[in-house]
N, C-alpha and C. Protein backbone atom coordinates (compact mmCIF):
# COMPACT_ATOMS: atom_id res chain seq x y z
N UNK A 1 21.99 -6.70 12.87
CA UNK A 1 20.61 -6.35 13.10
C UNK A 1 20.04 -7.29 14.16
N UNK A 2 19.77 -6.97 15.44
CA UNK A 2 18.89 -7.64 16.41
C UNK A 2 17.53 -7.63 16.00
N UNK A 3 16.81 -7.27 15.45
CA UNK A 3 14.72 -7.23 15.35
C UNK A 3 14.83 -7.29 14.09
N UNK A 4 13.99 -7.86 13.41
CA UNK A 4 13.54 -7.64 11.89
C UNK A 4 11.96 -6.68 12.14
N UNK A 5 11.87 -5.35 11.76
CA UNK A 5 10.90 -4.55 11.50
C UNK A 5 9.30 -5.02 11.10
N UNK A 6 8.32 -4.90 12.04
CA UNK A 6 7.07 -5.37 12.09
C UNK A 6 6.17 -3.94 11.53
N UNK A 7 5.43 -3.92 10.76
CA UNK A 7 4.73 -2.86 10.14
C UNK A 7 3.52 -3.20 10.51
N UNK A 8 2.67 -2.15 10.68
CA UNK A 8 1.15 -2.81 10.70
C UNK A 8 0.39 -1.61 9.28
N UNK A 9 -0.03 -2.64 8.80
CA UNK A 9 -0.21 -2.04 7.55
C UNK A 9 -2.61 -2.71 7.56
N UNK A 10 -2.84 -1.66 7.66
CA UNK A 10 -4.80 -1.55 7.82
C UNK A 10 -4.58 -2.92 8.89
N UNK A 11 -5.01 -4.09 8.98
CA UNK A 11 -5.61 -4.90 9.95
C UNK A 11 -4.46 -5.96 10.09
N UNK A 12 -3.07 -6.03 9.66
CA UNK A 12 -2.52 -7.21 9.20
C UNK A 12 -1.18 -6.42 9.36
N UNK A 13 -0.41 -7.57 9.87
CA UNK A 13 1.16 -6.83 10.29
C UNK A 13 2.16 -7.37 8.81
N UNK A 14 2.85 -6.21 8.35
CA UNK A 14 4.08 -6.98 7.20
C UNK A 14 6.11 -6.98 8.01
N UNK A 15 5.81 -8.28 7.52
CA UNK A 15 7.58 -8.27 8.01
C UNK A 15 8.30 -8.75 6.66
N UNK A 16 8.93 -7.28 6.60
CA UNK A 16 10.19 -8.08 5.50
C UNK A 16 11.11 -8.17 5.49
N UNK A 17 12.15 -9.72 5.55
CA UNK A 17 12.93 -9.90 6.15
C UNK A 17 14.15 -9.33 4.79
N UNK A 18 14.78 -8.54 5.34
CA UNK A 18 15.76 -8.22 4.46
C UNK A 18 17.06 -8.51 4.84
N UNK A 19 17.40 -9.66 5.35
CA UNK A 19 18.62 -10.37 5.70
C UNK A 19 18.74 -11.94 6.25
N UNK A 20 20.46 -12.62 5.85
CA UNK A 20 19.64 -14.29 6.02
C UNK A 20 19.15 -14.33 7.70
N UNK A 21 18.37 -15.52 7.97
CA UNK A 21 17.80 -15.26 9.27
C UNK A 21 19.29 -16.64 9.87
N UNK A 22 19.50 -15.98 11.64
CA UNK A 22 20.17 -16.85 11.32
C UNK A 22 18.82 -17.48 12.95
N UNK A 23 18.98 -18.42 13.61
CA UNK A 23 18.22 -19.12 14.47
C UNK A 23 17.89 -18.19 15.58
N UNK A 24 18.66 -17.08 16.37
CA UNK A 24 18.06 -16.39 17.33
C UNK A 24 17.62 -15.56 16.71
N UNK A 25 17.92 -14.97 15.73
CA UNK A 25 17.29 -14.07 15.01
C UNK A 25 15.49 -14.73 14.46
N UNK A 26 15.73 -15.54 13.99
CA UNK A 26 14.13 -15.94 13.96
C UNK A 26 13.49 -16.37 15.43
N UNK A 27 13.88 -16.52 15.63
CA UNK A 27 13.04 -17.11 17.63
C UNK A 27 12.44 -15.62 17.90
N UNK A 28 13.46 -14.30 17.95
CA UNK A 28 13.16 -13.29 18.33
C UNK A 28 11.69 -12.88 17.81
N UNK A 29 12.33 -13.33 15.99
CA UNK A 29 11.30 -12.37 15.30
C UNK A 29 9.66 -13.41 15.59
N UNK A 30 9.72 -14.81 15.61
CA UNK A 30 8.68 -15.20 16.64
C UNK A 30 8.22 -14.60 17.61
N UNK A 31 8.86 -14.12 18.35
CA UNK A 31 8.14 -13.91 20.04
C UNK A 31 7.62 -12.40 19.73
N UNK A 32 8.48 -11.69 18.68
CA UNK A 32 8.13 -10.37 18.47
C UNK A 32 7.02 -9.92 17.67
N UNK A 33 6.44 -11.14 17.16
CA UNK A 33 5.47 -11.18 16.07
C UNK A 33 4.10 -11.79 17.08
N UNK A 34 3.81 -12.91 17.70
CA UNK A 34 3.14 -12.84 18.44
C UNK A 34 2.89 -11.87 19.37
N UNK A 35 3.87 -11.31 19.85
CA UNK A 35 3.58 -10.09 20.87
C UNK A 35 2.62 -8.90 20.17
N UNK A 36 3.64 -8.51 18.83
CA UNK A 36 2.48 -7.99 18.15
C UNK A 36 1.38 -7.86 17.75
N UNK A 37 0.85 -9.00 17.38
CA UNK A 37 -0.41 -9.41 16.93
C UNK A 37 -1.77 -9.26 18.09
N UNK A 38 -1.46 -9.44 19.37
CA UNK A 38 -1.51 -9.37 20.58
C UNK A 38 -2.15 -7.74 20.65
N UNK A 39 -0.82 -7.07 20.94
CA UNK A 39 -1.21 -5.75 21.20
C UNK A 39 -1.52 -4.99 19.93
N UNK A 40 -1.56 -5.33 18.70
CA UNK A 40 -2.33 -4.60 17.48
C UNK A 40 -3.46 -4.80 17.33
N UNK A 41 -3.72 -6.12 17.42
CA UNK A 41 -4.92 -6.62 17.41
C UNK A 41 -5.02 -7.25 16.17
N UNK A 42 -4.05 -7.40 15.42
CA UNK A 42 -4.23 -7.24 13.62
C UNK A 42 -4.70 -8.75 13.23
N UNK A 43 -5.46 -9.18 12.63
CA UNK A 43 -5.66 -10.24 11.54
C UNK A 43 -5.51 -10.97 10.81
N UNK A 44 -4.02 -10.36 10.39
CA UNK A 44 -3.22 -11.30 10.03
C UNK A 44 -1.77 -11.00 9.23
N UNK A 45 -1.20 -11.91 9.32
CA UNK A 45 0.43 -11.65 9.13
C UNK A 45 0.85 -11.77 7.56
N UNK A 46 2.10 -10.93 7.08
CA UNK A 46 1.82 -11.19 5.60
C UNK A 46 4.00 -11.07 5.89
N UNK A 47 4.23 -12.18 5.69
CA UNK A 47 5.70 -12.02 5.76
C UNK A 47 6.74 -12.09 4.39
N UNK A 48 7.59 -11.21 4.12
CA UNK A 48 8.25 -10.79 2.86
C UNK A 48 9.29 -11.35 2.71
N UNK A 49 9.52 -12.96 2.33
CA UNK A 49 10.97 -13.47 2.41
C UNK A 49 11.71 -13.99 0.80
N UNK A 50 11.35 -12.42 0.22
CA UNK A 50 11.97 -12.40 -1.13
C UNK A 50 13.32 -12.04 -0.89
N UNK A 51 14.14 -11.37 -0.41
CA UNK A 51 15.42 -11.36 -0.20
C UNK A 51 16.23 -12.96 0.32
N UNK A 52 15.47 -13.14 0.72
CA UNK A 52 15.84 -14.62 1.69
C UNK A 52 17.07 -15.13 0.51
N UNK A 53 17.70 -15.84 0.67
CA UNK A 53 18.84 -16.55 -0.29
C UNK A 53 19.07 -17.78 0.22
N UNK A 54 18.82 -17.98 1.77
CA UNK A 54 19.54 -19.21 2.00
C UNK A 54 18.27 -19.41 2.94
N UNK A 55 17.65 -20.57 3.79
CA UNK A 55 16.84 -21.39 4.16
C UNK A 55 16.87 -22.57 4.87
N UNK A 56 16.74 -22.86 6.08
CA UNK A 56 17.65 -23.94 6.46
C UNK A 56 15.95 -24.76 7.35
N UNK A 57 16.28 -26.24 7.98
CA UNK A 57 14.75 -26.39 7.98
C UNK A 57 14.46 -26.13 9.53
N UNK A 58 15.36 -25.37 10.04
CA UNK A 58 15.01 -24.77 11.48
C UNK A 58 14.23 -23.45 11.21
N UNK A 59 14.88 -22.48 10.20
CA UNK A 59 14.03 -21.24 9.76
C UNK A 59 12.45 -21.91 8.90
N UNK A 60 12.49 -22.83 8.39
CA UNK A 60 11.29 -23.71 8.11
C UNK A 60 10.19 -23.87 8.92
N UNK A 61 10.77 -24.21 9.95
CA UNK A 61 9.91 -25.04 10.94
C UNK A 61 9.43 -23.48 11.98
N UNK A 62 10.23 -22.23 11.96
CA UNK A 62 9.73 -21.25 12.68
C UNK A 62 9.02 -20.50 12.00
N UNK A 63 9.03 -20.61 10.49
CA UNK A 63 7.62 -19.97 9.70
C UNK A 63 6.46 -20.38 10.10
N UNK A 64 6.57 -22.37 9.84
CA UNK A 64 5.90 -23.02 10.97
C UNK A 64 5.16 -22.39 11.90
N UNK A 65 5.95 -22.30 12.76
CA UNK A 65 5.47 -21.80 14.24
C UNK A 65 4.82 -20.96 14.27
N UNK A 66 5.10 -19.36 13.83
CA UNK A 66 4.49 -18.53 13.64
C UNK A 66 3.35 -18.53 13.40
N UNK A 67 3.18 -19.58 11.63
CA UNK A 67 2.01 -19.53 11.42
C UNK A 67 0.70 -19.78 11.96
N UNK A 68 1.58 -21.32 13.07
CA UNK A 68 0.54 -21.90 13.87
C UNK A 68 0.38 -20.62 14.97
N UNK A 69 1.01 -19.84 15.76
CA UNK A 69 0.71 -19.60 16.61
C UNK A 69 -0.61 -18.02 16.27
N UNK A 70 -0.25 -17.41 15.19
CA UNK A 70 -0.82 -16.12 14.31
C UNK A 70 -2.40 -16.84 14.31
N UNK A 71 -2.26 -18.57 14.08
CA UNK A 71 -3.87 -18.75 13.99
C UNK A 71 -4.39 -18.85 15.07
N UNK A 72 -3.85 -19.32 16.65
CA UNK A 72 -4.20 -19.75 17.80
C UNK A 72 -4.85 -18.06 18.20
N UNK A 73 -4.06 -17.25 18.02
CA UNK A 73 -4.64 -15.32 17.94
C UNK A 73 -5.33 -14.83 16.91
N UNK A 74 -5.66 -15.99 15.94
CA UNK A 74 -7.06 -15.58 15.00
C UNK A 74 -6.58 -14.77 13.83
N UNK A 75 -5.27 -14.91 13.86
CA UNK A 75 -5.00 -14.34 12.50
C UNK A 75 -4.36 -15.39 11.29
N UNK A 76 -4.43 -14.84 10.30
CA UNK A 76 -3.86 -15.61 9.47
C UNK A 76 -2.32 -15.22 8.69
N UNK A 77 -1.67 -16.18 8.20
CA UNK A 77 -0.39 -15.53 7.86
C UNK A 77 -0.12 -16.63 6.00
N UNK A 78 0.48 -15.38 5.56
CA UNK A 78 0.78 -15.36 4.19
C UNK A 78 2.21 -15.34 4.07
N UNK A 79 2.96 -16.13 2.89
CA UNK A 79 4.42 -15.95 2.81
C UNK A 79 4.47 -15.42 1.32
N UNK A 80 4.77 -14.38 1.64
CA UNK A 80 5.04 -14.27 -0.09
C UNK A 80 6.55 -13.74 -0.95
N UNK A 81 6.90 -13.68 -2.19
CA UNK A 81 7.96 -13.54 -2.13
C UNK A 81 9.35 -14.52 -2.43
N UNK A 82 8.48 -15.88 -2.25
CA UNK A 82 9.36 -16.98 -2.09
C UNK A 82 10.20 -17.47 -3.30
N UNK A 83 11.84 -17.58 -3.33
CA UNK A 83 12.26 -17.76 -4.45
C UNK A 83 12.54 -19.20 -4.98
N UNK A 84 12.54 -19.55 -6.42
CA UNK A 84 12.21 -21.10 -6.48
C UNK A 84 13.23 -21.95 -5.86
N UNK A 85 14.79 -21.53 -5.87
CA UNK A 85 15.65 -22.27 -4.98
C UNK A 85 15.20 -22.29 -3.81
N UNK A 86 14.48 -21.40 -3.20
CA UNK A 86 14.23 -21.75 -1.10
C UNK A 86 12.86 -22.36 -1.38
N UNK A 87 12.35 -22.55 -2.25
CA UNK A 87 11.34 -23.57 -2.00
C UNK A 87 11.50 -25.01 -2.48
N UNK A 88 12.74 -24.92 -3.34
CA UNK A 88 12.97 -26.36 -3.82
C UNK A 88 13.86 -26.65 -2.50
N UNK A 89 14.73 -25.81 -1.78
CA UNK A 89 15.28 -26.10 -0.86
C UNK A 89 14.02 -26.78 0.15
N UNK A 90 13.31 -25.87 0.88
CA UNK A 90 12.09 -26.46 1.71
C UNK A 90 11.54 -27.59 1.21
N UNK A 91 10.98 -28.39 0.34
CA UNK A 91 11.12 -29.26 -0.22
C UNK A 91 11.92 -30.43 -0.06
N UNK A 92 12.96 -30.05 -0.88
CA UNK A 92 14.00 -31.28 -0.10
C UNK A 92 14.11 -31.54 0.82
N UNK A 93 14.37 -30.66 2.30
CA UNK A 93 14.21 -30.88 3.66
C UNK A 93 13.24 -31.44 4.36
N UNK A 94 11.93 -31.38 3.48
CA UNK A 94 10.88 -32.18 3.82
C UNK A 94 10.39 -31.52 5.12
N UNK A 95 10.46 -30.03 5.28
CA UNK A 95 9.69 -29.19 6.02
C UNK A 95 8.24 -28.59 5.40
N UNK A 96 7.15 -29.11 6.46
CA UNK A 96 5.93 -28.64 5.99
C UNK A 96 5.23 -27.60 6.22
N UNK A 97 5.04 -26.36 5.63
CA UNK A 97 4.74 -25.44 5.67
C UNK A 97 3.04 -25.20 6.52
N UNK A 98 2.80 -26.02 7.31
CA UNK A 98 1.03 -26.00 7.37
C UNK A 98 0.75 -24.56 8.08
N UNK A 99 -0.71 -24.47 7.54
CA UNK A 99 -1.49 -23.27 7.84
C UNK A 99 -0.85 -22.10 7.38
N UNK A 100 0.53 -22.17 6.32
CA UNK A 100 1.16 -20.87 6.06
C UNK A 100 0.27 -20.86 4.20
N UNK A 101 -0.24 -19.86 3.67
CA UNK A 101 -0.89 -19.32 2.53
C UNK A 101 0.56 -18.70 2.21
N UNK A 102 0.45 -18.97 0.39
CA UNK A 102 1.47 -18.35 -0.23
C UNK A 102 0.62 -17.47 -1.22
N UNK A 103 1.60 -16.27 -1.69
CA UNK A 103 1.55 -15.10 -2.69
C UNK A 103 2.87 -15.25 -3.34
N UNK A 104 2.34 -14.94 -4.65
CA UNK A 104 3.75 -14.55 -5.69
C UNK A 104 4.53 -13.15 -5.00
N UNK A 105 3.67 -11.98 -4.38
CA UNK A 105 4.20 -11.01 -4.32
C UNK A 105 3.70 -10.04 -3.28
N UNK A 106 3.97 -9.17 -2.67
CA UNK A 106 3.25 -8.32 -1.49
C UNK A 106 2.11 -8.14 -2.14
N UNK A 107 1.83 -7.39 -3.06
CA UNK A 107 0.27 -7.51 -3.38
C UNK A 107 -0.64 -8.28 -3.52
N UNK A 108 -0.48 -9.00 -4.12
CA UNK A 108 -0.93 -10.67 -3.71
C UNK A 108 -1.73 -10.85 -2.75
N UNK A 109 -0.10 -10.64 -1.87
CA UNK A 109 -0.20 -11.17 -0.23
C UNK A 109 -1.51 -10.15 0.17
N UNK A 110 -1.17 -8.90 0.01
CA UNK A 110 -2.34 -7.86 1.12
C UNK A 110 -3.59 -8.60 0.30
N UNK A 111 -4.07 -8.48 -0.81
CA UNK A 111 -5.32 -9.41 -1.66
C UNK A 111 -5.94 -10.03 -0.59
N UNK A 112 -5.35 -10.64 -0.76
CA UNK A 112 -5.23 -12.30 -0.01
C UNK A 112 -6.01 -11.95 1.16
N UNK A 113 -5.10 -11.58 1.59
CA UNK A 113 -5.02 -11.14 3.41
C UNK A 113 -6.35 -10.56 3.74
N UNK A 114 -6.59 -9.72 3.18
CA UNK A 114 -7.70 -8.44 3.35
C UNK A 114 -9.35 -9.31 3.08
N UNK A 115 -8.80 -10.00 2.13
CA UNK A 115 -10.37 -11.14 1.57
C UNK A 115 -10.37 -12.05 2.55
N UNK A 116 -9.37 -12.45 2.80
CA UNK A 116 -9.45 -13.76 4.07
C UNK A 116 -10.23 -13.05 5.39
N UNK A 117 -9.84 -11.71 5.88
CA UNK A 117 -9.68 -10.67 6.76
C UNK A 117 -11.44 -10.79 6.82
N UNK A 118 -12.09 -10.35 5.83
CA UNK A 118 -13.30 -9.69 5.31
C UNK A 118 -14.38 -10.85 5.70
N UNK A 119 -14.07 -11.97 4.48
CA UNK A 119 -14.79 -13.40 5.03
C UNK A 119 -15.01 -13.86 6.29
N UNK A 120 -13.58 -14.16 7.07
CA UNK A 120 -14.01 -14.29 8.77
C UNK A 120 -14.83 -13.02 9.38
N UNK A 121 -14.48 -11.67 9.26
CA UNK A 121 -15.47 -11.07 10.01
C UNK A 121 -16.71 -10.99 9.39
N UNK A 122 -17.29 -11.49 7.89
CA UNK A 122 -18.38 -11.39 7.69
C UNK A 122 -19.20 -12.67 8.37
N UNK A 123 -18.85 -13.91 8.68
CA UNK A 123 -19.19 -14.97 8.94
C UNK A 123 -19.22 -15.02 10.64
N UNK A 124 -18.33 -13.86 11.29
CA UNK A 124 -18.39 -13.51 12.88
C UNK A 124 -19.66 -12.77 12.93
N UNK A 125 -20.09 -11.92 11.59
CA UNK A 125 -21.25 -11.14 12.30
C UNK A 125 -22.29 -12.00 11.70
N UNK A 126 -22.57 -12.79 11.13
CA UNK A 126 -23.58 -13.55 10.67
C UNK A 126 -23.65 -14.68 11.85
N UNK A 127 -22.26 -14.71 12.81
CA UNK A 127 -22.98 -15.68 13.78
C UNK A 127 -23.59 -15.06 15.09
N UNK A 128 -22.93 -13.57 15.16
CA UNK A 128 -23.84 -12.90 16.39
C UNK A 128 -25.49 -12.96 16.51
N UNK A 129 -26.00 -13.21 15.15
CA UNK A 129 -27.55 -13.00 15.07
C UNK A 129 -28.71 -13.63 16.25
């Protein structure tokens, strides 16, 4: 598999990764996820790495990235899905997840997403006044 599948689901893109990532494979799905966000316009990212099995702290550090870069384009990004070995793994590696929001589960995640979504644009039109 070259691309991992970007959905845009109401204001917020879902990626679920249904295979291990290996390093070009996540770079891609970086550049392919900003690009997205870009030309969707969407709000924010909600990524599905319940299949995930293995975790290494380079795929760490590009959740990372993402996340930072999803906020620099005003969106926000959610990980949900996460199983307790790849987070005790992340953990041990002493990779820090910043600006990434967690969910137990895709629903969760859209919750989440959609209220976070709602709040910033209610607080954008309360500053147009």
């Amino acid at each position: 598999m070259d691309k991992i599948p970007i959905l845009k689901v109401g204001k917020c893109l879902l990626v679920t990764i249904q295979i291990d990532m290996h390093d070009r494979l996540a770079m891609a799905l970086q550049d392919d996820l900003t690009n997205a966000i870009v030309s969707t316009k969407s709000k924010g990212v909600l990524i599905d790495v319940s299949a995930l099995e293995i975790v290494d702290s380079f795929i760490g550090r590009m959740l990372s990235n993402i996340a930072s870069a999803s906020r620099v384009l005003d969106a926000v990004t959610i990980v949900v899905g996460m199983r307790p070995h790849v987070a005790i793994t992340l953990v041990e590696l002493g990779v820090q997840l910043s600006g990434i929001r967690t969910a137990r589960n895709v629903d969760k995640g859209l919750e989440t997403i959609n209220r976070l979504i709602e709040q910033s644009e209610s607080t954008d039109a309360d500053g147009d006044d």
